[in-house]
Protein backbone atom coordinates (compact mmCIF):
# COMPACT_ATOMS: atom_id res chain seq x y z
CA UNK A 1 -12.47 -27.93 -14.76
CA UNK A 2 -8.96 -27.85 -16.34
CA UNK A 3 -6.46 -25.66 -15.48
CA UNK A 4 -6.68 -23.76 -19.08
CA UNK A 5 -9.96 -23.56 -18.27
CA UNK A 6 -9.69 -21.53 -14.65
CA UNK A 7 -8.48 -18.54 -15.67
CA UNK A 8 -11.07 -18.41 -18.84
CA UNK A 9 -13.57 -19.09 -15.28
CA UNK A 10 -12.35 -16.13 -13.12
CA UNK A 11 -12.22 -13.60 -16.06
CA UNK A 12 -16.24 -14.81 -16.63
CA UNK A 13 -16.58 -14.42 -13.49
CA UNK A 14 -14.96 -10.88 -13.38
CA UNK A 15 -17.49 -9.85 -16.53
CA UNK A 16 -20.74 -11.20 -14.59
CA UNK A 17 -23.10 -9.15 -12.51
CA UNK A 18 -22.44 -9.32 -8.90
CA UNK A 19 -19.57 -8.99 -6.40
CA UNK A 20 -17.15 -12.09 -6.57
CA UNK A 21 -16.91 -13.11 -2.48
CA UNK A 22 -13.70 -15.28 -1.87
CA UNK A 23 -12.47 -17.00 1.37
CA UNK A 24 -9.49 -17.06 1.98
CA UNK A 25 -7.66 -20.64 1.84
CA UNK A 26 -4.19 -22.45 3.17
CA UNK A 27 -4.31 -25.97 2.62
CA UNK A 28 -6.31 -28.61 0.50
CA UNK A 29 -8.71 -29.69 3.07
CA UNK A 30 -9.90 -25.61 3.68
CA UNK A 31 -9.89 -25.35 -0.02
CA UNK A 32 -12.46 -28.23 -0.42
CA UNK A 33 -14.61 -26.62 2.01
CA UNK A 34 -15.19 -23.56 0.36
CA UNK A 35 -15.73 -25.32 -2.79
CA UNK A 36 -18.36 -27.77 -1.42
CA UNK A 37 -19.59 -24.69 0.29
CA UNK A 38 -20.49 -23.44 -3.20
CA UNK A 39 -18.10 -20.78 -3.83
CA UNK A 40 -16.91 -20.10 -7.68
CA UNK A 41 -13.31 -18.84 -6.06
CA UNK A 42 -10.43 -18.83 -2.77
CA UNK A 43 -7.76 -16.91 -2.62
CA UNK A 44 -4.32 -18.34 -0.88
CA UNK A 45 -3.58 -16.59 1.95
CA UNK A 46 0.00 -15.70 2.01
CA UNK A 47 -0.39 -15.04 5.86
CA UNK A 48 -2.61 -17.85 6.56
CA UNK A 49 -0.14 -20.03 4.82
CA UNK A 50 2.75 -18.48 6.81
CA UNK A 51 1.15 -19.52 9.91
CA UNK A 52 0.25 -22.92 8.70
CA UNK A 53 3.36 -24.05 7.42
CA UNK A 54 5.93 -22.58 9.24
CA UNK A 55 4.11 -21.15 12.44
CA UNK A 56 5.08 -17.55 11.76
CA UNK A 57 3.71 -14.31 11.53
CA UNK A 58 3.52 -12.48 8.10
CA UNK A 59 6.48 -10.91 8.09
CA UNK A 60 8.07 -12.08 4.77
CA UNK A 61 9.35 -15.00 6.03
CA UNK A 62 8.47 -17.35 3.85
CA UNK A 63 10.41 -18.53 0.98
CA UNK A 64 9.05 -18.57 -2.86
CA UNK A 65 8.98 -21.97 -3.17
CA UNK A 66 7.40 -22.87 0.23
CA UNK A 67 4.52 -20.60 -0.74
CA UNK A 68 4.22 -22.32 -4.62
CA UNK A 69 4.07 -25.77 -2.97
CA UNK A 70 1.33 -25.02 -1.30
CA UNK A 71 -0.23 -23.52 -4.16
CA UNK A 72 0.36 -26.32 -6.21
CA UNK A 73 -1.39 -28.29 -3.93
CA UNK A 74 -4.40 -26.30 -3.41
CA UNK A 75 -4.53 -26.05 -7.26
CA UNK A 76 -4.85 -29.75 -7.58
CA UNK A 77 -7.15 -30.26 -5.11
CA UNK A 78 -10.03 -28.22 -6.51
CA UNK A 79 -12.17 -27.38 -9.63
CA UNK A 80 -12.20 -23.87 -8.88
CA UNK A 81 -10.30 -20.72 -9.97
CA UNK A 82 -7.58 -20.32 -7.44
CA UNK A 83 -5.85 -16.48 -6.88
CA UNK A 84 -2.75 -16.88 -5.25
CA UNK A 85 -0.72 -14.21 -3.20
CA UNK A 86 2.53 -13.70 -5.27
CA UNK A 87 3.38 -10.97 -2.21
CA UNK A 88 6.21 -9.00 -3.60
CA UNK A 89 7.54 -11.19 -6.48
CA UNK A 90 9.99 -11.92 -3.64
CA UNK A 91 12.25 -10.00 -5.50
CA UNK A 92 12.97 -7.74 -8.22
CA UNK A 93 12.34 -8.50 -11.59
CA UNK A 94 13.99 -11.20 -12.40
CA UNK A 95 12.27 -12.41 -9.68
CA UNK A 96 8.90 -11.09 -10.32
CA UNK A 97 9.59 -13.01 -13.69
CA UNK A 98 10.58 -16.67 -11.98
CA UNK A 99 7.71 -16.21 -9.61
CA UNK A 100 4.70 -15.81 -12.15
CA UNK A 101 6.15 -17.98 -14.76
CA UNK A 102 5.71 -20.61 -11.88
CA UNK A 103 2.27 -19.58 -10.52
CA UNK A 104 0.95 -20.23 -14.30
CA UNK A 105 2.20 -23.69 -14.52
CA UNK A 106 1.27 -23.95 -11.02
CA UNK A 107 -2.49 -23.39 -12.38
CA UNK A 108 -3.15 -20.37 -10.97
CA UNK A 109 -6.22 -18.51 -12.25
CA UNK A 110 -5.02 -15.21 -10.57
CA UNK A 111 -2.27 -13.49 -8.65
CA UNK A 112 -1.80 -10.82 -6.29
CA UNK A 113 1.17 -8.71 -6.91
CA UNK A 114 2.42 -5.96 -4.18
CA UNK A 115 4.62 -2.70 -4.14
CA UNK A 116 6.27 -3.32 -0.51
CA UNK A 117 9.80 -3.52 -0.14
CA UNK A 118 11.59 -7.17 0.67
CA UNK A 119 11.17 -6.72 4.28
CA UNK A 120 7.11 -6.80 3.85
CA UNK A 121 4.99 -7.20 6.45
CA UNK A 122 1.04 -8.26 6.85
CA UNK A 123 -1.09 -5.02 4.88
CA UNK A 124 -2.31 -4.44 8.73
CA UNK A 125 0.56 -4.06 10.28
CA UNK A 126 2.38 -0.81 11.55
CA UNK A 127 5.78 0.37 9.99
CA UNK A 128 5.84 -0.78 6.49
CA UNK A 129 7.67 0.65 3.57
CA UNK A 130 7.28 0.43 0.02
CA UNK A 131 9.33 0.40 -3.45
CA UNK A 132 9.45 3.84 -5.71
CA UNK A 133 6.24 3.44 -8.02
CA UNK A 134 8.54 3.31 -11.32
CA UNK A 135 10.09 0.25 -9.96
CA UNK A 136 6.39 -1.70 -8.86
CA UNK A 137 5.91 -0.38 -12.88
CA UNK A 138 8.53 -2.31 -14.11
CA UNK A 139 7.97 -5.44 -11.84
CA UNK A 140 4.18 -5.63 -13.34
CA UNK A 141 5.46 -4.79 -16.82
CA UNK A 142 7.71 -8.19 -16.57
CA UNK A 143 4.92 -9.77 -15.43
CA UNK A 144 2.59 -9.16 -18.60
CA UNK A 145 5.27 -9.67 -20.78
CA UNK A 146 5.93 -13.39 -18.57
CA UNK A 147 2.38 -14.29 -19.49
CA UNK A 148 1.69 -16.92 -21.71
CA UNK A 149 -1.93 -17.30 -21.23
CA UNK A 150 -3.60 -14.27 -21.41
CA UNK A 151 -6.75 -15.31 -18.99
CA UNK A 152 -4.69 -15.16 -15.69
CA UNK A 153 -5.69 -12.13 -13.99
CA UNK A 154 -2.88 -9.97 -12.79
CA UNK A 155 -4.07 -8.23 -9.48
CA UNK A 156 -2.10 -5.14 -8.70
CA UNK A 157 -1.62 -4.09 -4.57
CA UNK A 158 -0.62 -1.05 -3.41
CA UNK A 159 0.41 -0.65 0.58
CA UNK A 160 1.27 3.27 0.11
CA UNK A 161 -1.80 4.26 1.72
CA UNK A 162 -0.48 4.38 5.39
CA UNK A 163 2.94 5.53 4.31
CA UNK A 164 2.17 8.57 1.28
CA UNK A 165 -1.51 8.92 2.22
CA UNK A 166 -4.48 8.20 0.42
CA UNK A 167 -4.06 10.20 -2.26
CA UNK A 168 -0.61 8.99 -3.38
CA UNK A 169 -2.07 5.47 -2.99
CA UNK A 170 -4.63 5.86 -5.46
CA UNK A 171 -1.92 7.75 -8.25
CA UNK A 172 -0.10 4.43 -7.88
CA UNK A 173 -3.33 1.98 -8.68
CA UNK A 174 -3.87 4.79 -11.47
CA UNK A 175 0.29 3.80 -12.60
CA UNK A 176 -0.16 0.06 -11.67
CA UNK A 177 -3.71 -0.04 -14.23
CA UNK A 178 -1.34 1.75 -17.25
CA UNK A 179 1.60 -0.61 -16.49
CA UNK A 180 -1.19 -3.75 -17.53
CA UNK A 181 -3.04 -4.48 -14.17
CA UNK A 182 -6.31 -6.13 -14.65
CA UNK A 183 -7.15 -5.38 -11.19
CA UNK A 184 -6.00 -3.25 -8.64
CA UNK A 185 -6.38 -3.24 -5.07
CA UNK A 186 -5.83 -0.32 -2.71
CA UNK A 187 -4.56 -2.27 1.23
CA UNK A 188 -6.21 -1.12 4.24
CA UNK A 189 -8.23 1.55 3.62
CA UNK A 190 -9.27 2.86 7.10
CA UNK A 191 -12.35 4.51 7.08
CA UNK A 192 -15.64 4.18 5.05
CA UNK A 193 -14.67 7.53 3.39
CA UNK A 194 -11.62 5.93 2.40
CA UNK A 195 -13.64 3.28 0.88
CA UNK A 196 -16.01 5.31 -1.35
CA UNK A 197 -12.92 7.45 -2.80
CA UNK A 198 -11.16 4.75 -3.77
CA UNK A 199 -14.46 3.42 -5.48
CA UNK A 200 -14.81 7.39 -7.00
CA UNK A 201 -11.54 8.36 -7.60
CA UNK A 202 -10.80 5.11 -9.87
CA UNK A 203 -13.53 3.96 -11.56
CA UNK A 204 -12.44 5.41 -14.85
CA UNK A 205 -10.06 3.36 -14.61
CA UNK A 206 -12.71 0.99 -15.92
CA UNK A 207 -10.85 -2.24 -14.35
CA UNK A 208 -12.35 -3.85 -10.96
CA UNK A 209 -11.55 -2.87 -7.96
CA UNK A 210 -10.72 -5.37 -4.98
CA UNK A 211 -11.74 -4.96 -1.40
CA UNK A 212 -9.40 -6.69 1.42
CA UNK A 213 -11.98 -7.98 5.04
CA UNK A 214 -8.95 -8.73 7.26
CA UNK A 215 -10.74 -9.21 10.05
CA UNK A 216 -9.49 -7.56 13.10
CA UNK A 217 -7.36 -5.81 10.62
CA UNK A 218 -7.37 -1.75 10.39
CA UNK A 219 -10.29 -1.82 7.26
CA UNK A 220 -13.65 -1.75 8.46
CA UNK A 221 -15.72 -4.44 8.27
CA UNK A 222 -18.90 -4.88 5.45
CA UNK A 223 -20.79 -7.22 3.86
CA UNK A 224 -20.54 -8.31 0.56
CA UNK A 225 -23.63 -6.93 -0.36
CA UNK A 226 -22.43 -3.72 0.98
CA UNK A 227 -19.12 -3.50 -1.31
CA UNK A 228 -21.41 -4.20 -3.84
CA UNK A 229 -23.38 -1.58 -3.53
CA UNK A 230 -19.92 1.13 -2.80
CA UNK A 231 -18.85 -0.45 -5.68
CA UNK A 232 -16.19 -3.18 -5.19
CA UNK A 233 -16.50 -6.01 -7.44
CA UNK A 234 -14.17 -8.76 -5.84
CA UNK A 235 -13.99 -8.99 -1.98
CA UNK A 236 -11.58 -11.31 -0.24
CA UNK A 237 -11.98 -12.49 3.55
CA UNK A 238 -8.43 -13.97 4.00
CA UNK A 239 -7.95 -15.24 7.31
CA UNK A 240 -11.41 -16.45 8.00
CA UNK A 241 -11.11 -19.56 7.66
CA UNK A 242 -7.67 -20.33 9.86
CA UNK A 243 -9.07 -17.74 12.26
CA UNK A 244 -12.03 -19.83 13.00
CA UNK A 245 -9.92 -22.85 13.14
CA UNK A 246 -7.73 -21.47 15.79
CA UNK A 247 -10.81 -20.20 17.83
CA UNK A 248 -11.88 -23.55 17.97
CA UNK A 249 -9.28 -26.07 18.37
CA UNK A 250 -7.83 -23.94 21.41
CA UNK A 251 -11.12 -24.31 22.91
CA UNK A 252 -11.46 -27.73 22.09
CA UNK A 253 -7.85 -28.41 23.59
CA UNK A 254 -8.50 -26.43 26.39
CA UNK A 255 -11.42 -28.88 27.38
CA UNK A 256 -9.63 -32.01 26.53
CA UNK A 257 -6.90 -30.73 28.79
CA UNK A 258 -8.89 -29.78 31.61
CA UNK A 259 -11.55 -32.67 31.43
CA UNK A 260 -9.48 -35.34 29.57
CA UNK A 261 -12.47 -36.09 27.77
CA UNK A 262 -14.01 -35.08 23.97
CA UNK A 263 -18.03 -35.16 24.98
CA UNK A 264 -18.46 -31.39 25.00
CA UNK A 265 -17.42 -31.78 21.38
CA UNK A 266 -18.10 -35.04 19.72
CA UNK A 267 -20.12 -35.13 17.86
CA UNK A 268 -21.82 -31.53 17.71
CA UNK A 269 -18.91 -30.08 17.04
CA UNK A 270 -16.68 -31.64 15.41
CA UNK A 271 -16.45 -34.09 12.41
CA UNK A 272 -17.02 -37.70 12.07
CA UNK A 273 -14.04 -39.82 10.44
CA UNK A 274 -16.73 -40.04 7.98
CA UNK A 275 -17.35 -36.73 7.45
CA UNK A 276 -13.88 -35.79 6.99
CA UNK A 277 -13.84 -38.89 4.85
CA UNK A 278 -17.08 -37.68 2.80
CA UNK A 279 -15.32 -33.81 2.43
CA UNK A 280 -12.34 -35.44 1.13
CA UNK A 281 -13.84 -37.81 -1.34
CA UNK A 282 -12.86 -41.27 0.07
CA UNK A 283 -15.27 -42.93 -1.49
CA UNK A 284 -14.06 -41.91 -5.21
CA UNK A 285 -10.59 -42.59 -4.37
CA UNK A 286 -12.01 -46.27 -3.26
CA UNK A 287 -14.03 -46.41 -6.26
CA UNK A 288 -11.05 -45.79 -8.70
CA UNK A 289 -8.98 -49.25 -7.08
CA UNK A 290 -12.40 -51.03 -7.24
CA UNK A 291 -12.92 -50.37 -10.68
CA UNK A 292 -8.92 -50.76 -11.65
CA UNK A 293 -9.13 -54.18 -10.17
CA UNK A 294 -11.83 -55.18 -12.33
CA UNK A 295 -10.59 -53.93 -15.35
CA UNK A 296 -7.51 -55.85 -14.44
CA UNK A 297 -9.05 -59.12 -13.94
């Protein structure tokens, strides 16, 4: 798929029956899992890519263009629509401006924008703040107006929940919707009553609405058929994937160090060299030189 052709994908995608369920993603090897596992989209994980690349918590530590390399090259190592976490814009809007200008070339198919201040923190975590709702107006009005190709879904976030209450929350997604979201996405909702007003009290809005599965995180936990049914028509499961990998390699370093051996995982449970190989697509890289050569000759 090209990359003018992703955000024609996830806007399909957004018109189809069905809830859209999208792992979360950090690097190109986890994004080439989720697309052999047969999902249509991932979402990058600013927190996952945090962690990943600079071994830090998501506290708004990472720069702009840290976060847009690695989007660049989970863009180019997949077929699918990729949504990206823009976070705040890191900035104001001049910022906002610089940032989704460079998430389109990038090849982004979506973006997540946010209303937090500078000194954000993970949606999850305690003692966050936010900007004045005019201002989050004007960051998403420079972000339409930055947009040169009209599929890229613009994904509006609002963290005001914990800090105004619910209510307020939702009269900011209502603000965020007029100011030229195509999506909006009310953060950690706490309770399943939570979940079905935000379903109720903007659905007029007539744009989808975006659930958040942080697992662990303060939102509780349901299925994608269950969204479905509440009403949610894109859930994301951000952390899964890096959650499961740290799970895992501690335990398998834990046995390595006590035993010095591999045997209680290799093979059944962990990759071959060919395996990785095979999820990577060695063989079509191999196959280019090969036929190269002959052409050559």
């Amino acid at each position: 798929m090209s990359g003018l052709d992703k955000p024609r994908r996830m806007r399909e995608l957004f018109a189809q029956p069905g809830i859209i369920v999208c792992p979360g993603v950090y690097d190109g090897l986890t994004v080439k899992l989720v697309e052999q596992a047969g999902f249509d989209v991932a979402v990058v994980s600013g927190a996952a890519v945090s962690a990943s690349l600079l071994g830090a918590p998501d506290l708004g530590v990472m720069s702009m263009t840290e976060l847009l390399q690695q989007v660049r090259n989970i863009v180019g190592a997949s077929d699918i629509p990729i949504i990206a976490d823009a976070e705040t814009g890191f900035g104001g809007v001049q910022n906002v401006v610089r940032t989704v200008r460079a998430l389109e070339q990038a090849g982004v198919a979506a973006y997540i924008l946010e209303d937090q201040t500078q000194n954000r923190k993970c949606g999850h975590f305690a003692d966050k703040s936010v900007i004045p709702t005019s201002e989050m107006v004007l960051k998403l009005k420079a972000a339409v107006k930055t947009r040169e190709n009209p599929d890229v879904v613009l994904i509006a976030r609002t963290d005001a929940l914990e800090i105004e209450g619910i209510d307020a929350a939702i009269a900011r997604a209502r603000a965020y919707a007029e100011a030229g979201a195509d999506c909006l996405f009310v953060e950690a909702p706490r309770t399943p009553e939570h979940m079905e007003y935000i379903i109720s009290s903007l659905k007029d809005t007539g744009l989808p609405l975006k659930a958040n599965m942080a697992e662990g995180g303060l939102t509780p936990m349901y299925s994608a058929a269950e969204l479905e049914k509440i009403g949610f028509k894109l859930v994301t499961y951000p952390g899964g994937c890096q959650k499961v990998v740290v799970k895992m390699v501690s335990a398998f370093l834990r046995s390595l160090k006590e035993t010095g051996s591999i045997d209680e995982f290799y093979p059944s449970k962990m990759a071959s060299l060919a395996e990785r190989s095979a999820v990577l697509g060695l063989t079509d890289y191999l196959q280019f030189e090969t036929d190269l050569l002959a052409e050559s000759s």
